[in-house]
PDB file of N, CA and C in Angstrom:
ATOM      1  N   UNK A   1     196.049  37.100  19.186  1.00  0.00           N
ATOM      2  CA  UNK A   1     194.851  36.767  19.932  1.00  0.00           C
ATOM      3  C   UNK A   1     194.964  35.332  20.467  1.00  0.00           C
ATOM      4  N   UNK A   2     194.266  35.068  21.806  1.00  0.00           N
ATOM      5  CA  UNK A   2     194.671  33.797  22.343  1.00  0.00           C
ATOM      6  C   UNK A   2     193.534  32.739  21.540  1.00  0.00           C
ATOM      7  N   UNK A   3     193.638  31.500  21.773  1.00  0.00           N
ATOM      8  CA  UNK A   3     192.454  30.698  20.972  1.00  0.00           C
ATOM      9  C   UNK A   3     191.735  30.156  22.277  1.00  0.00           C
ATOM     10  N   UNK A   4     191.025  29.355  22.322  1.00  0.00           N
ATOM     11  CA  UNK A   4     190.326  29.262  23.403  1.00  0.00           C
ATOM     12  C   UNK A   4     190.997  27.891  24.211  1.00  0.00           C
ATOM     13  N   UNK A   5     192.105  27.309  23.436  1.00  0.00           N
ATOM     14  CA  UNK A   5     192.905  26.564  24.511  1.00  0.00           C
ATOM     15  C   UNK A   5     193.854  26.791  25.012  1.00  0.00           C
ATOM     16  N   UNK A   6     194.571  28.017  24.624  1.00  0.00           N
ATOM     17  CA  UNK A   6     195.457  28.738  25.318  1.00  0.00           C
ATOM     18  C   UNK A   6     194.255  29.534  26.516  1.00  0.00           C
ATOM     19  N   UNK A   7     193.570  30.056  26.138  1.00  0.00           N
ATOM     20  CA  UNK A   7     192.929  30.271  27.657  1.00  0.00           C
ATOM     21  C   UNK A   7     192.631  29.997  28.587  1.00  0.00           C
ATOM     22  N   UNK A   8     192.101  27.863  28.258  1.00  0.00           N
ATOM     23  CA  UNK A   8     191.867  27.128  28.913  1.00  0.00           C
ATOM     24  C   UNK A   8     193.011  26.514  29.570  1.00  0.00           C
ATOM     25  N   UNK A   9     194.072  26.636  29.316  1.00  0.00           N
ATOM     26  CA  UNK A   9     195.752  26.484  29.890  1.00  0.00           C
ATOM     27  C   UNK A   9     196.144  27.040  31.036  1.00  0.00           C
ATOM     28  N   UNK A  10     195.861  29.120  30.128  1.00  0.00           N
ATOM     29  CA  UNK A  10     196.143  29.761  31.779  1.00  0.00           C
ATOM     30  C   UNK A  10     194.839  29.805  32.501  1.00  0.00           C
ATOM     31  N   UNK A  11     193.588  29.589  32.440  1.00  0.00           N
ATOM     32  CA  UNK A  11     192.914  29.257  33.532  1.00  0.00           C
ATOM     33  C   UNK A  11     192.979  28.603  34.336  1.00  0.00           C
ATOM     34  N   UNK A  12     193.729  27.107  34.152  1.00  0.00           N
ATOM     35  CA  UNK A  12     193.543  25.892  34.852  1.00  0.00           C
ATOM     36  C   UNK A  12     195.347  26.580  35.541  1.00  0.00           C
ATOM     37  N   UNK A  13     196.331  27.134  35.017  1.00  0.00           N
ATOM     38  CA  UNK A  13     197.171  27.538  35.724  1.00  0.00           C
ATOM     39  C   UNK A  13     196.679  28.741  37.030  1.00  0.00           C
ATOM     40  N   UNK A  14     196.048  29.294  36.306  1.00  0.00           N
ATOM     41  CA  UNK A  14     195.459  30.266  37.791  1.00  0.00           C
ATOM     42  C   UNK A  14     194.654  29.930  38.576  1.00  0.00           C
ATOM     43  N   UNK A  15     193.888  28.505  38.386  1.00  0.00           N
ATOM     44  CA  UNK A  15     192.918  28.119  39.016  1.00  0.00           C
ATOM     45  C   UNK A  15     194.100  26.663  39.843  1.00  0.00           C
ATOM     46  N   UNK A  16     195.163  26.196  39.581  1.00  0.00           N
ATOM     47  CA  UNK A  16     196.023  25.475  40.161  1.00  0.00           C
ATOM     48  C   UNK A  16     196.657  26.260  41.404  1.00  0.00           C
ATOM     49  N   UNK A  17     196.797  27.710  41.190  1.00  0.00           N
ATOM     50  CA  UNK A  17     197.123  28.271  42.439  1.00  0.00           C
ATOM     51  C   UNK A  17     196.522  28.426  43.498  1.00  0.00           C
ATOM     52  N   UNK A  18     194.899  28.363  43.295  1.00  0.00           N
ATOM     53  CA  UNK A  18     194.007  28.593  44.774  1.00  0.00           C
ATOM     54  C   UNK A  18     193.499  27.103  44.439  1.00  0.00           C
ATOM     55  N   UNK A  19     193.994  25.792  44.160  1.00  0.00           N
ATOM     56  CA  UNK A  19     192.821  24.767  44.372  1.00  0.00           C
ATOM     57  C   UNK A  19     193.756  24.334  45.836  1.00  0.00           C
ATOM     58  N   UNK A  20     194.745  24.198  45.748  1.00  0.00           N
ATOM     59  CA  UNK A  20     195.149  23.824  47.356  1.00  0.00           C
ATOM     60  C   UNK A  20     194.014  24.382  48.557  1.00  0.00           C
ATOM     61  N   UNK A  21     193.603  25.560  48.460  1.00  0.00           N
ATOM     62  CA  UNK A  21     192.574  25.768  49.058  1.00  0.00           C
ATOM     63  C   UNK A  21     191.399  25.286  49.570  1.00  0.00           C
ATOM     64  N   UNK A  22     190.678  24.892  48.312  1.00  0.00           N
ATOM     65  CA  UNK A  22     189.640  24.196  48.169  1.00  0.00           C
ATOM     66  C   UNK A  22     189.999  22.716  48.546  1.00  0.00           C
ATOM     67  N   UNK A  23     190.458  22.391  47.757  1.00  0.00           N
ATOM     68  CA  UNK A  23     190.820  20.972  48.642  1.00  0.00           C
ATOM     69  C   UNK A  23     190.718  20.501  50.196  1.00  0.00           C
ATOM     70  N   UNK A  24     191.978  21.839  50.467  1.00  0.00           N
ATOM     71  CA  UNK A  24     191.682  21.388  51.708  1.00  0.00           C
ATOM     72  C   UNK A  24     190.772  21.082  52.968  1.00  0.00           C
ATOM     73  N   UNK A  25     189.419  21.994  52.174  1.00  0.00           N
ATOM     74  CA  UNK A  25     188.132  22.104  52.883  1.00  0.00           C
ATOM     75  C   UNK A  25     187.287  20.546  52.149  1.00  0.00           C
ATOM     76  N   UNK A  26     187.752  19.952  51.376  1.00  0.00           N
ATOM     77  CA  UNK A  26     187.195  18.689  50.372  1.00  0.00           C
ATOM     78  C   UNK A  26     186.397  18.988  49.150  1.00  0.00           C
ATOM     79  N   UNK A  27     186.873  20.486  48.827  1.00  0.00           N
ATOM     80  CA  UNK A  27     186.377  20.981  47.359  1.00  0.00           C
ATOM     81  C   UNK A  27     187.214  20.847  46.036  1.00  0.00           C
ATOM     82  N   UNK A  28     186.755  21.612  44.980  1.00  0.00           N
ATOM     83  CA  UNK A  28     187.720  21.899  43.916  1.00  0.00           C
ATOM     84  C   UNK A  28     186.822  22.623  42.969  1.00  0.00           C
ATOM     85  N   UNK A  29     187.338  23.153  42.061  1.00  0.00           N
ATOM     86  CA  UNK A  29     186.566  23.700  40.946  1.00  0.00           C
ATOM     87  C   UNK A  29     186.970  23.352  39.753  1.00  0.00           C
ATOM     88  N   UNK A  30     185.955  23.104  38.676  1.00  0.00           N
ATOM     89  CA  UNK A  30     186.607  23.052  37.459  1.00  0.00           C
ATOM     90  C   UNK A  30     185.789  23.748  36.017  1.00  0.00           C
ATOM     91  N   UNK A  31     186.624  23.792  34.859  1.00  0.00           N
ATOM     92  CA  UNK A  31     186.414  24.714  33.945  1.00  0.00           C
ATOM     93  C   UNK A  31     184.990  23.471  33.020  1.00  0.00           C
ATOM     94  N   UNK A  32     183.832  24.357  32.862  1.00  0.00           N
ATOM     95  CA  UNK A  32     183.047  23.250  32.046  1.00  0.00           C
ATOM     96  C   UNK A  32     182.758  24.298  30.777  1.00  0.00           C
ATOM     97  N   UNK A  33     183.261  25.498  30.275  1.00  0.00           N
ATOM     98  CA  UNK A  33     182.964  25.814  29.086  1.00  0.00           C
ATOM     99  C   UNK A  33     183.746  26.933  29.480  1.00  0.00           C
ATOM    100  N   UNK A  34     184.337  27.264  28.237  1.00  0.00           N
ATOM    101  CA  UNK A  34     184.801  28.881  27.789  1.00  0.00           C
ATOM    102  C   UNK A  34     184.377  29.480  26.706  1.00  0.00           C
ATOM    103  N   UNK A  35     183.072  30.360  26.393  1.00  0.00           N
ATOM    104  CA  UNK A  35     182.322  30.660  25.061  1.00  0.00           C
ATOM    105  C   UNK A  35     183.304  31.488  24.051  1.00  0.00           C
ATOM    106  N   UNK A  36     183.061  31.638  22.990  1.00  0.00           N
ATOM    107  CA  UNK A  36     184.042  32.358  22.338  1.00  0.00           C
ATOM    108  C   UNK A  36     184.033  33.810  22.389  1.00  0.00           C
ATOM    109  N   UNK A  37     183.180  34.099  23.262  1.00  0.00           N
ATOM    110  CA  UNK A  37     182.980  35.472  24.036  1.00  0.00           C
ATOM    111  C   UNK A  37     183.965  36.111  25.092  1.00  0.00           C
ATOM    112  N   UNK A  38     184.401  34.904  25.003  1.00  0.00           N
ATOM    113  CA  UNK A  38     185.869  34.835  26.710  1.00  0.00           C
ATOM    114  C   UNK A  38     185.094  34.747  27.858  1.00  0.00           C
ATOM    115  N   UNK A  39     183.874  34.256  27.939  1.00  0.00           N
ATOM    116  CA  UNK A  39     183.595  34.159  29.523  1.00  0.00           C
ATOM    117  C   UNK A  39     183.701  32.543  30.056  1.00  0.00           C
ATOM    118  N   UNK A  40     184.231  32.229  30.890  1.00  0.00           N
ATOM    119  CA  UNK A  40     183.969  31.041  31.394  1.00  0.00           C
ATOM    120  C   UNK A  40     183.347  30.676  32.214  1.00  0.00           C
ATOM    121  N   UNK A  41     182.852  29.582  32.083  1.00  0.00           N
ATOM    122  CA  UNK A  41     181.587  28.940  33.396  1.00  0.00           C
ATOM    123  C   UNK A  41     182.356  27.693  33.813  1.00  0.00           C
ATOM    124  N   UNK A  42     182.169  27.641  35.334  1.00  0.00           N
ATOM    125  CA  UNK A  42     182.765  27.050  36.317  1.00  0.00           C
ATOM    126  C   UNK A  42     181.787  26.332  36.713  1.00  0.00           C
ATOM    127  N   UNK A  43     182.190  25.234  37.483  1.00  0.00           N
ATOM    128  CA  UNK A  43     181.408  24.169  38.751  1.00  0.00           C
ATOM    129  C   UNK A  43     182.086  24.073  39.649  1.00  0.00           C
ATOM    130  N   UNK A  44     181.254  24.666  41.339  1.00  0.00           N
ATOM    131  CA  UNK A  44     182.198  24.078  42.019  1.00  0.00           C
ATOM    132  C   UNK A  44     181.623  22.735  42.377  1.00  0.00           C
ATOM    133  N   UNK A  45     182.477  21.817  42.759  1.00  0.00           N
ATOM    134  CA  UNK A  45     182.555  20.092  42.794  1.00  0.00           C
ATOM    135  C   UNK A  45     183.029  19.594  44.647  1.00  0.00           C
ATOM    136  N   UNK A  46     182.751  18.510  44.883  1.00  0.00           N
ATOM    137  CA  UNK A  46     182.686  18.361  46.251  1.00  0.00           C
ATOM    138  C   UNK A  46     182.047  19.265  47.293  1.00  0.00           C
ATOM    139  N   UNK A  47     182.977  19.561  48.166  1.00  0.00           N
ATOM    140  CA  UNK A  47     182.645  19.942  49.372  1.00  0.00           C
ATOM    141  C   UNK A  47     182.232  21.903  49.142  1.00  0.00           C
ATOM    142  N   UNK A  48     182.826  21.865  48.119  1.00  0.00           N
ATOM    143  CA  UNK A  48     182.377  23.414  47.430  1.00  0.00           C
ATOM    144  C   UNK A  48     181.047  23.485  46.762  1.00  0.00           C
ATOM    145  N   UNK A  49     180.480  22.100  45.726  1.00  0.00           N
ATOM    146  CA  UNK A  49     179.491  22.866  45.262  1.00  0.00           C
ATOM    147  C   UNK A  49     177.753  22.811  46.126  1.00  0.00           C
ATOM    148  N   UNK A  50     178.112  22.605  47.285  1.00  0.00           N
ATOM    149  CA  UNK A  50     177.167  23.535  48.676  1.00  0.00           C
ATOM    150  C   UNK A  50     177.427  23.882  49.627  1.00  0.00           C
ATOM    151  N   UNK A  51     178.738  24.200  49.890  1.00  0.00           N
ATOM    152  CA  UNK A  51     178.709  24.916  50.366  1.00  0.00           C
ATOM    153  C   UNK A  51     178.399  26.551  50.890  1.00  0.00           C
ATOM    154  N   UNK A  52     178.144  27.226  51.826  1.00  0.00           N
ATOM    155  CA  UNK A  52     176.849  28.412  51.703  1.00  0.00           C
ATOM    156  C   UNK A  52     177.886  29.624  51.836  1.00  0.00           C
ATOM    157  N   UNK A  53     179.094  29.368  51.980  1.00  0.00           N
ATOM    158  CA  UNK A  53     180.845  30.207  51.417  1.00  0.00           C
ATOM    159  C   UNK A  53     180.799  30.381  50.448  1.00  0.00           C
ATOM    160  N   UNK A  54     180.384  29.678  49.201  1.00  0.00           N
ATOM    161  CA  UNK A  54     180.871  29.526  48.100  1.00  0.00           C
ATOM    162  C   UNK A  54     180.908  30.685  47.598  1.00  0.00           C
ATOM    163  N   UNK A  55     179.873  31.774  47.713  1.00  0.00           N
ATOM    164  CA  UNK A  55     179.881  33.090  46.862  1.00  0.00           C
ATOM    165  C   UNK A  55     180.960  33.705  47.259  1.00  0.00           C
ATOM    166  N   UNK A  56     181.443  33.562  48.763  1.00  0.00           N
ATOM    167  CA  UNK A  56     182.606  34.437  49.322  1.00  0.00           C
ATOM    168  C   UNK A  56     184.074  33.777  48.547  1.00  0.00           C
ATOM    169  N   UNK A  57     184.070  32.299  49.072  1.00  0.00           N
ATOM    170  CA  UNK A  57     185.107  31.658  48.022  1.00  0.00           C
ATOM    171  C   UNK A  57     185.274  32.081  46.133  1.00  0.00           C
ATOM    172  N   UNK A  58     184.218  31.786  45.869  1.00  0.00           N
ATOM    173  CA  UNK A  58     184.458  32.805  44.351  1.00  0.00           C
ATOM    174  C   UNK A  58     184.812  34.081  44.110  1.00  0.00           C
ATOM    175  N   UNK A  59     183.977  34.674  44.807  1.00  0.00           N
ATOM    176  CA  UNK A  59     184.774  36.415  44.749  1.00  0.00           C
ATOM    177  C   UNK A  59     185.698  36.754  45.080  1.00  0.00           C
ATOM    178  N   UNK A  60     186.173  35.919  46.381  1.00  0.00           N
ATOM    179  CA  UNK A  60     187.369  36.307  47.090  1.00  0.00           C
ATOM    180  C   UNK A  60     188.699  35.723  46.067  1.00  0.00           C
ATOM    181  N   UNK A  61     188.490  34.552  45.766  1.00  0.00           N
ATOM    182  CA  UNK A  61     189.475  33.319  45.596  1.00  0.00           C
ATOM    183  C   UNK A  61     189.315  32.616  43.659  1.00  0.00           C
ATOM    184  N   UNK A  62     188.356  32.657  43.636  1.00  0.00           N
ATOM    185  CA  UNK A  62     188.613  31.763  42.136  1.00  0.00           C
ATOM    186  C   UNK A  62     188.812  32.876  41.164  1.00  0.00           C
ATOM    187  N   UNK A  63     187.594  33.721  41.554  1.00  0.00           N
ATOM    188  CA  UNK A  63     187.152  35.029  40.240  1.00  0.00           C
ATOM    189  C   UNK A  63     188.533  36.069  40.319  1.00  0.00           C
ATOM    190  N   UNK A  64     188.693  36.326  41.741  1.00  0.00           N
ATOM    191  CA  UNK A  64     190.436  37.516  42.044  1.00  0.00           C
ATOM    192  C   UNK A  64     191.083  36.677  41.260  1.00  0.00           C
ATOM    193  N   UNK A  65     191.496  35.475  41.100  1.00  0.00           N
ATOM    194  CA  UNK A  65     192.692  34.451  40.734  1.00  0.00           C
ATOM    195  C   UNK A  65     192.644  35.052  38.813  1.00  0.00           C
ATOM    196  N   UNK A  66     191.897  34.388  38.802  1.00  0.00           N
ATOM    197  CA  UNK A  66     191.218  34.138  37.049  1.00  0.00           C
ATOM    198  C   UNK A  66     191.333  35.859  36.790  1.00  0.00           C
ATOM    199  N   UNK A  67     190.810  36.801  36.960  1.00  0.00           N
ATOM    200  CA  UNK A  67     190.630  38.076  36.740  1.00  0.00           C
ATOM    201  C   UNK A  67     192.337  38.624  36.568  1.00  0.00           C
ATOM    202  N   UNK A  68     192.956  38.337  37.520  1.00  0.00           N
ATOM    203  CA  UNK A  68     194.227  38.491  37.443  1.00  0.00           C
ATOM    204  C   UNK A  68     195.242  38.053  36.810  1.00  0.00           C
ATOM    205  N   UNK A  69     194.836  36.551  36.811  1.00  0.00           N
ATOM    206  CA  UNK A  69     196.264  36.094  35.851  1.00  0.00           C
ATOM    207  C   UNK A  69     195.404  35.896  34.223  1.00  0.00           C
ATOM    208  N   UNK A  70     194.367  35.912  33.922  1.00  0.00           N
ATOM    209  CA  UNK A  70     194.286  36.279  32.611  1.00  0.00           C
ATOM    210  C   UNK A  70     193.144  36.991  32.404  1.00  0.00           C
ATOM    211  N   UNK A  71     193.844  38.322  31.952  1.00  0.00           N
ATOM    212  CA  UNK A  71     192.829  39.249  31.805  1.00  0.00           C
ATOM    213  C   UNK A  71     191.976  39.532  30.303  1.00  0.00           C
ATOM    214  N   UNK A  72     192.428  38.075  29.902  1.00  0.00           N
ATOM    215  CA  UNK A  72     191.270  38.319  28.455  1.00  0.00           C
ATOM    216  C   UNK A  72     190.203  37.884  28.506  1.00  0.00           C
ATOM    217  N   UNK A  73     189.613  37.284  29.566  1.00  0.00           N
ATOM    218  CA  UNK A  73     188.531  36.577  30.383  1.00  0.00           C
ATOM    219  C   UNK A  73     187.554  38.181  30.656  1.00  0.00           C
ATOM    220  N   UNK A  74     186.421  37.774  29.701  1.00  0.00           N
ATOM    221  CA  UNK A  74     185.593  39.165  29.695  1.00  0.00           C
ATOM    222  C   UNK A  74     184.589  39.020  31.199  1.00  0.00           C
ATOM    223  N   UNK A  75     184.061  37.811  31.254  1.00  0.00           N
ATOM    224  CA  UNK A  75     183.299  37.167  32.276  1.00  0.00           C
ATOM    225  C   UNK A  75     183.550  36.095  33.026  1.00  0.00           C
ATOM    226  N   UNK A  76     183.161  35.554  34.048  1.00  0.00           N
ATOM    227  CA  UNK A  76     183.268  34.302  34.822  1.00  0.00           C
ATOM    228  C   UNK A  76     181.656  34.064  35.795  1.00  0.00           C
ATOM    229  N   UNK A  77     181.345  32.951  35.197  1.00  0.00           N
ATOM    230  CA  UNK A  77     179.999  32.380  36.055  1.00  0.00           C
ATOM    231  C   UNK A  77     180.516  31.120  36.572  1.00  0.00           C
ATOM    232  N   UNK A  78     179.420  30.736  37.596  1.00  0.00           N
ATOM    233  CA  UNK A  78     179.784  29.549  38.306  1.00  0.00           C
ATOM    234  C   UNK A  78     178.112  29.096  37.850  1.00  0.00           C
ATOM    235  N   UNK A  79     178.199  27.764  37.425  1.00  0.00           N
ATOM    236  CA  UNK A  79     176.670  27.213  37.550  1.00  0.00           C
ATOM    237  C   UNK A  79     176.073  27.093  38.576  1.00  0.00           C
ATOM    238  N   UNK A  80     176.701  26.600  39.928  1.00  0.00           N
ATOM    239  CA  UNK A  80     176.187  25.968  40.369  1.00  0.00           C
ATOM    240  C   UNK A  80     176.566  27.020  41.775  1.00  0.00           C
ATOM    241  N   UNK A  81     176.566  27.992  41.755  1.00  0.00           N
ATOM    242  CA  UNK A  81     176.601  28.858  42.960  1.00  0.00           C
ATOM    243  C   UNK A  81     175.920  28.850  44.096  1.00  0.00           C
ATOM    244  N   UNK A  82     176.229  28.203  45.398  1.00  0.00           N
ATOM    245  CA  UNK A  82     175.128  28.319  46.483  1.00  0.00           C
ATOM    246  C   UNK A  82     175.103  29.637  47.250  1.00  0.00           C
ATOM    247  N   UNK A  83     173.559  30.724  46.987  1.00  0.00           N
ATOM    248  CA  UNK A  83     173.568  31.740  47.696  1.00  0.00           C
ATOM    249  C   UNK A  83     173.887  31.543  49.216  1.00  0.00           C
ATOM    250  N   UNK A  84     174.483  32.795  49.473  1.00  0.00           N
ATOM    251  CA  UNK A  84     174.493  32.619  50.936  1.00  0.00           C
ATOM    252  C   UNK A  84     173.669  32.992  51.736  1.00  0.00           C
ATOM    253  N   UNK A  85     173.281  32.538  52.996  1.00  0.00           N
ATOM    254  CA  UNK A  85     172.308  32.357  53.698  1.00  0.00           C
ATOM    255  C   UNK A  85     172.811  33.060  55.018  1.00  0.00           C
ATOM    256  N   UNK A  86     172.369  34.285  55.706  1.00  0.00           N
ATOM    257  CA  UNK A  86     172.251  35.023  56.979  1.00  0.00           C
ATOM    258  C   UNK A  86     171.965  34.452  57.844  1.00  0.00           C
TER     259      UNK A  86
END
């Protein structure tokens, strides 16, 4: 079984593959808790955390990333999620 800093290892490794992304728009994301439940909660930071993308950027890009490269991750929230707006 992983412990919760081996999780926090390959998160920040799967979350190192899409931050070039974010960046480049003047964002980033980072890990502010992993419960011992396996879910982690995220912030996005800069130019991400209002942007009115952000739900598309998470689903598309942080949550696919994280979901994929470690699948012992039961959940993933973002605190600070800006709904998107029509």
């Amino acid at each position: 079984m992983n412990t919760l800093e081996e999780l926090a290892q390959k998160i920040e490794t799967s979350l190192n593959s899409i931050r070039p992304y974010l960046e480049a728009d003047g964002g980033n994301v980072k890990v502010n808790e992993i419960t011992p439940e396996h879910v982690v909660r995220l912030e996005f930071v800069g130019a991400c955390g209002n942007c009115r993308m952000s739900t598309m950027t998470f689903k598309a890009g942080v949550e696919a990333a994280i979901r994929r490269d470690v699948p012992e991750i039961k959940g993933i929230e973002v605190i600070n999620l800006t709904p998107m707006v029509n």
